[in-house]
N, C-alpha and C. Protein backbone atom coordinates (compact mmCIF):
# COMPACT_ATOMS: atom_id res chain seq x y z
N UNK A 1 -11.83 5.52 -4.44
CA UNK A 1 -10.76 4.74 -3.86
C UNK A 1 -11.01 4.62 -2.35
N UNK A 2 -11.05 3.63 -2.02
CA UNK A 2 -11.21 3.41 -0.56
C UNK A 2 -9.84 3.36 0.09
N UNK A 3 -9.99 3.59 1.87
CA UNK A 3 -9.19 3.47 1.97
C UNK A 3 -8.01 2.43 2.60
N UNK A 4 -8.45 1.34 2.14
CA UNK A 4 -7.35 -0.02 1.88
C UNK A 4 -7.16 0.28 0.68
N UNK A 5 -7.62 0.57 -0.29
CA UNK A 5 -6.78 1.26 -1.76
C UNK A 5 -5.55 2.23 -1.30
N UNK A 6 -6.08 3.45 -0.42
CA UNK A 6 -5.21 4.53 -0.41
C UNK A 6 -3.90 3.74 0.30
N UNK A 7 -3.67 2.92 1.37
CA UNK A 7 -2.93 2.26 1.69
C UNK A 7 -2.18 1.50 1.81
N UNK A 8 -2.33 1.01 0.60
CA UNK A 8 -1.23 0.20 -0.52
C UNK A 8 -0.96 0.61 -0.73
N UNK A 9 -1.16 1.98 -1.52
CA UNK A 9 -0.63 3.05 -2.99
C UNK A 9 -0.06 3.55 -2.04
N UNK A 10 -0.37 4.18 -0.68
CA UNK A 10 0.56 4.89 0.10
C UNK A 10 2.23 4.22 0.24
N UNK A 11 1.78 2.98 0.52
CA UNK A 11 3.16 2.26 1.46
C UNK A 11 4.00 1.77 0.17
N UNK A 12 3.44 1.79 -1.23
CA UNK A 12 4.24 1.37 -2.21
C UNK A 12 4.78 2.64 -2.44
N UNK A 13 4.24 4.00 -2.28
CA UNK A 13 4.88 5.59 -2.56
C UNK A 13 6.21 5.23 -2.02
N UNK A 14 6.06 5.41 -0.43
CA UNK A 14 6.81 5.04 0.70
C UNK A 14 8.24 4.38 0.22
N UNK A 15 7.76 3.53 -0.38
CA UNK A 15 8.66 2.31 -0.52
C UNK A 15 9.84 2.47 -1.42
N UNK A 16 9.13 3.15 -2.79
CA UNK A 16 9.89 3.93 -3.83
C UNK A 16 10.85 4.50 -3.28
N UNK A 17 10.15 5.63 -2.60
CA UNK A 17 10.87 6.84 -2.53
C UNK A 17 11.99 6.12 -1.23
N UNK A 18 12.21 5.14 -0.76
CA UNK A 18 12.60 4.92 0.32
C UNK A 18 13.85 3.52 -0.03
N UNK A 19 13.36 3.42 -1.41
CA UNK A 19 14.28 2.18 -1.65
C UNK A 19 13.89 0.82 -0.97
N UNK A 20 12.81 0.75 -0.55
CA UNK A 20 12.50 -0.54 0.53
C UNK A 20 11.97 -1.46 -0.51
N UNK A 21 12.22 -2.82 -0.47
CA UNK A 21 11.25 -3.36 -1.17
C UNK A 21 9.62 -3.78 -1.12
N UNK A 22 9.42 -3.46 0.38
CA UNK A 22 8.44 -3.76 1.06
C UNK A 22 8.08 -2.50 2.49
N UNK A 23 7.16 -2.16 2.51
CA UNK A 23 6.39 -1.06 3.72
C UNK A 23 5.29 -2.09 4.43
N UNK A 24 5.67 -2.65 5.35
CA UNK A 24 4.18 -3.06 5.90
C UNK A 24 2.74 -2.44 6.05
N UNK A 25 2.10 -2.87 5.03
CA UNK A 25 0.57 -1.90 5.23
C UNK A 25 -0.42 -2.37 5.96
N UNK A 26 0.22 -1.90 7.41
CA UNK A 26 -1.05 -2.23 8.82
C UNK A 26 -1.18 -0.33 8.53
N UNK A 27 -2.11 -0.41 9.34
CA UNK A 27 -3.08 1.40 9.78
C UNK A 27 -2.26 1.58 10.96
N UNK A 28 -1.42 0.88 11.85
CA UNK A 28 -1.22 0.84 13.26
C UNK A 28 0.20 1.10 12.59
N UNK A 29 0.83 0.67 11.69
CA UNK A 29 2.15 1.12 11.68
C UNK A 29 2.70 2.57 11.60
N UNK A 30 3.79 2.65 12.49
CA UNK A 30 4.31 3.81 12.57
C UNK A 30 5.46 4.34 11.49
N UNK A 31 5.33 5.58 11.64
CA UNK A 31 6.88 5.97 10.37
C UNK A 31 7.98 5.77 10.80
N UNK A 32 8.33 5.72 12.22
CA UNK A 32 9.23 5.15 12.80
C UNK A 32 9.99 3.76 12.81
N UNK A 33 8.59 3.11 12.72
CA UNK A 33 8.64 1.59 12.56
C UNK A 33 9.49 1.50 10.86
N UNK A 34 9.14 2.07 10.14
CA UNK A 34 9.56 1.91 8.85
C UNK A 34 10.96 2.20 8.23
N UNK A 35 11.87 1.21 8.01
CA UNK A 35 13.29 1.04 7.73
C UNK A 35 13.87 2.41 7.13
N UNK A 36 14.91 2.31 8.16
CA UNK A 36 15.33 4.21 7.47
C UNK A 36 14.56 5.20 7.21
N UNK A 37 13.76 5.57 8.50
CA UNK A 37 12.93 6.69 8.52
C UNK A 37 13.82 7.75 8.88
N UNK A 38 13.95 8.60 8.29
CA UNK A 38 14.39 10.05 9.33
C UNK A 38 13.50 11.64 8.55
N UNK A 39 14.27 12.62 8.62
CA UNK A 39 14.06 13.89 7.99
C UNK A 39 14.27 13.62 6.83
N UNK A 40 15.11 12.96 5.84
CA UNK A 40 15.09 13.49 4.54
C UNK A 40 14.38 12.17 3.93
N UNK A 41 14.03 11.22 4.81
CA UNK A 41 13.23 10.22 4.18
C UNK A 41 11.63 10.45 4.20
N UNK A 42 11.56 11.70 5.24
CA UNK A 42 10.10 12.22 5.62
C UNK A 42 9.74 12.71 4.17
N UNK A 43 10.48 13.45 3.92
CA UNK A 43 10.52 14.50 2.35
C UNK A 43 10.69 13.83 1.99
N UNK A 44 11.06 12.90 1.22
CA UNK A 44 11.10 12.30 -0.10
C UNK A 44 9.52 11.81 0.25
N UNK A 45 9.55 10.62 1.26
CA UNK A 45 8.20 10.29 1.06
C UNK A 45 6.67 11.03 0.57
N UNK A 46 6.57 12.18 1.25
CA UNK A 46 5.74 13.39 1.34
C UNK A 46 6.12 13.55 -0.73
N UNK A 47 6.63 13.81 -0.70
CA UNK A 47 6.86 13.72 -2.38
C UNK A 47 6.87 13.21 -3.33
N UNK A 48 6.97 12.28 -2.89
CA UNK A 48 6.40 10.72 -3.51
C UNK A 48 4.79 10.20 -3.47
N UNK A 49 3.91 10.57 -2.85
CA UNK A 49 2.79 10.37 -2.00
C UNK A 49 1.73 11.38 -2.87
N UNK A 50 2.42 13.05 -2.91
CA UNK A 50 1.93 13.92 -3.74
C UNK A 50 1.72 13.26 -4.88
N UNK A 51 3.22 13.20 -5.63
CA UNK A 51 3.05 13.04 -6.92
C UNK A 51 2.25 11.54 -7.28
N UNK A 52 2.52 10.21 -6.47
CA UNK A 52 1.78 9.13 -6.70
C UNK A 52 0.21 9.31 -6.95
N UNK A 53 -0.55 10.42 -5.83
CA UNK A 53 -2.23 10.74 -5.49
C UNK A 53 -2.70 11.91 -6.55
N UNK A 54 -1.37 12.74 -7.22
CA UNK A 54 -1.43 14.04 -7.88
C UNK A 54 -2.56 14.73 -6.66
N UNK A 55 -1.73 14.85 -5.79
CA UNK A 55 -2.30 15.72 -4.65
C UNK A 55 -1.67 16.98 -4.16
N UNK A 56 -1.78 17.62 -3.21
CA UNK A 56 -1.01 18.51 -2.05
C UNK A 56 -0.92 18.31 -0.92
N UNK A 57 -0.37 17.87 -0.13
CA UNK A 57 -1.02 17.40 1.30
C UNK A 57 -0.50 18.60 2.36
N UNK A 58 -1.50 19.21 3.02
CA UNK A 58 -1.17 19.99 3.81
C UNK A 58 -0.44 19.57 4.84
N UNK A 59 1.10 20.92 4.72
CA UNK A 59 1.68 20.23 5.84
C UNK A 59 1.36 20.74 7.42
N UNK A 60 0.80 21.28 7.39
CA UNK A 60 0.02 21.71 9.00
C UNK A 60 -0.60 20.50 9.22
N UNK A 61 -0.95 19.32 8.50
CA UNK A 61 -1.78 18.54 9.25
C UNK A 61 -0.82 17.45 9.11
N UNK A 62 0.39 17.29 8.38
CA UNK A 62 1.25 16.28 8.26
C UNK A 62 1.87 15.85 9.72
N UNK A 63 1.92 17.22 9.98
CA UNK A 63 2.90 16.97 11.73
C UNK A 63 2.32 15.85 12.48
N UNK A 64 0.91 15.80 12.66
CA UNK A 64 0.16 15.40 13.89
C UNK A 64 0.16 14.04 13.65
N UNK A 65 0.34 13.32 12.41
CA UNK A 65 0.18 12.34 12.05
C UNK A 65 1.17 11.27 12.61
N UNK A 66 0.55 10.40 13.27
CA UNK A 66 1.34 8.85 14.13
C UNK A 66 1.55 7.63 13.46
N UNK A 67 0.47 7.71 12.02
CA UNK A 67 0.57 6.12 11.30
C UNK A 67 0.42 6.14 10.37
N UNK A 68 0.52 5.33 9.31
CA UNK A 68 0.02 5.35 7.78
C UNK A 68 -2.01 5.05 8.42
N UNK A 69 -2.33 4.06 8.90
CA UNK A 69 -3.76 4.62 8.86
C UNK A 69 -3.91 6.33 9.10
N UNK A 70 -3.63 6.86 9.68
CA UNK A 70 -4.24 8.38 9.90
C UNK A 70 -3.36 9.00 8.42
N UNK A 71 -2.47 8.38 8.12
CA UNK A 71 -1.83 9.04 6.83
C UNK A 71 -2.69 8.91 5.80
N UNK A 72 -3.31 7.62 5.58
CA UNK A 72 -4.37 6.85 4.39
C UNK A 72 -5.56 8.00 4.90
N UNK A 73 -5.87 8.36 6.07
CA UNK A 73 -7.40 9.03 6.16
C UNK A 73 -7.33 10.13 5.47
N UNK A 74 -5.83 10.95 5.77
CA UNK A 74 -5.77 12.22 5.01
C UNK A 74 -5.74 12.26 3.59
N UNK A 75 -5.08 11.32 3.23
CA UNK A 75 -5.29 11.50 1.54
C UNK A 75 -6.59 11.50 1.36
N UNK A 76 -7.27 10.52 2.01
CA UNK A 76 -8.68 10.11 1.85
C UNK A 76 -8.93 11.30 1.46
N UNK A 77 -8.97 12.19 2.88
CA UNK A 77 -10.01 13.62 2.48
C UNK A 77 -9.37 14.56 1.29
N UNK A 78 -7.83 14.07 1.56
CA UNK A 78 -7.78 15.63 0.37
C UNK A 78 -8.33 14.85 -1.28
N UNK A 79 -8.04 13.67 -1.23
CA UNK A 79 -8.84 13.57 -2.91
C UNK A 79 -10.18 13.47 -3.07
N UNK A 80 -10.79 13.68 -1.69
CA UNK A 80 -12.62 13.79 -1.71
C UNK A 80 -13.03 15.25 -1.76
N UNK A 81 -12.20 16.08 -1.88
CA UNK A 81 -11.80 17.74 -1.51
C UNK A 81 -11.58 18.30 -2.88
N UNK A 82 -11.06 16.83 -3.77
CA UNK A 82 -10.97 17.35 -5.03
C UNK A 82 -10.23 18.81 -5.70
């Protein structure tokens, strides 16, 4: 899966879990930027994202993160991490 794959599947996670009908999937967009972001929309998303990739995403590296591109890189690695 590349990652303009991971970044659809991300922003449609997003979207679910967020009730949106739509997530703009630029790399430059922020979580901020994204309609009704806060704390419990962080968690749902993050949970949504897991279960969409059947992943774990470490949250020590969740913090640092500014965009869905750097969000799409991390999945990247954790499903190349296998």
């Amino acid at each position: 899966m590349n990652r303009e794959e991971i970044l659809t599947m991300a922003c449609s996670a997003i979207g679910e879990a967020l009730h949106l009908q739509r997530v703009e999937e630029k790399r430059e967009t922020t979580f901020l930027e994204i309609e009704g972001w806060d704390s419990l929309s962080y968690t749902l998303a993050i949970l949504s994202l897991e279960k969409a990739f059947q992943i774990r995403l470490p949250m020590e590296r969740l913090y640092g993160l500014e965009n869905l591109g750097q969000l799409a890189d991390l999945i990247q690695e954790v499903l190349s991490q296998g």
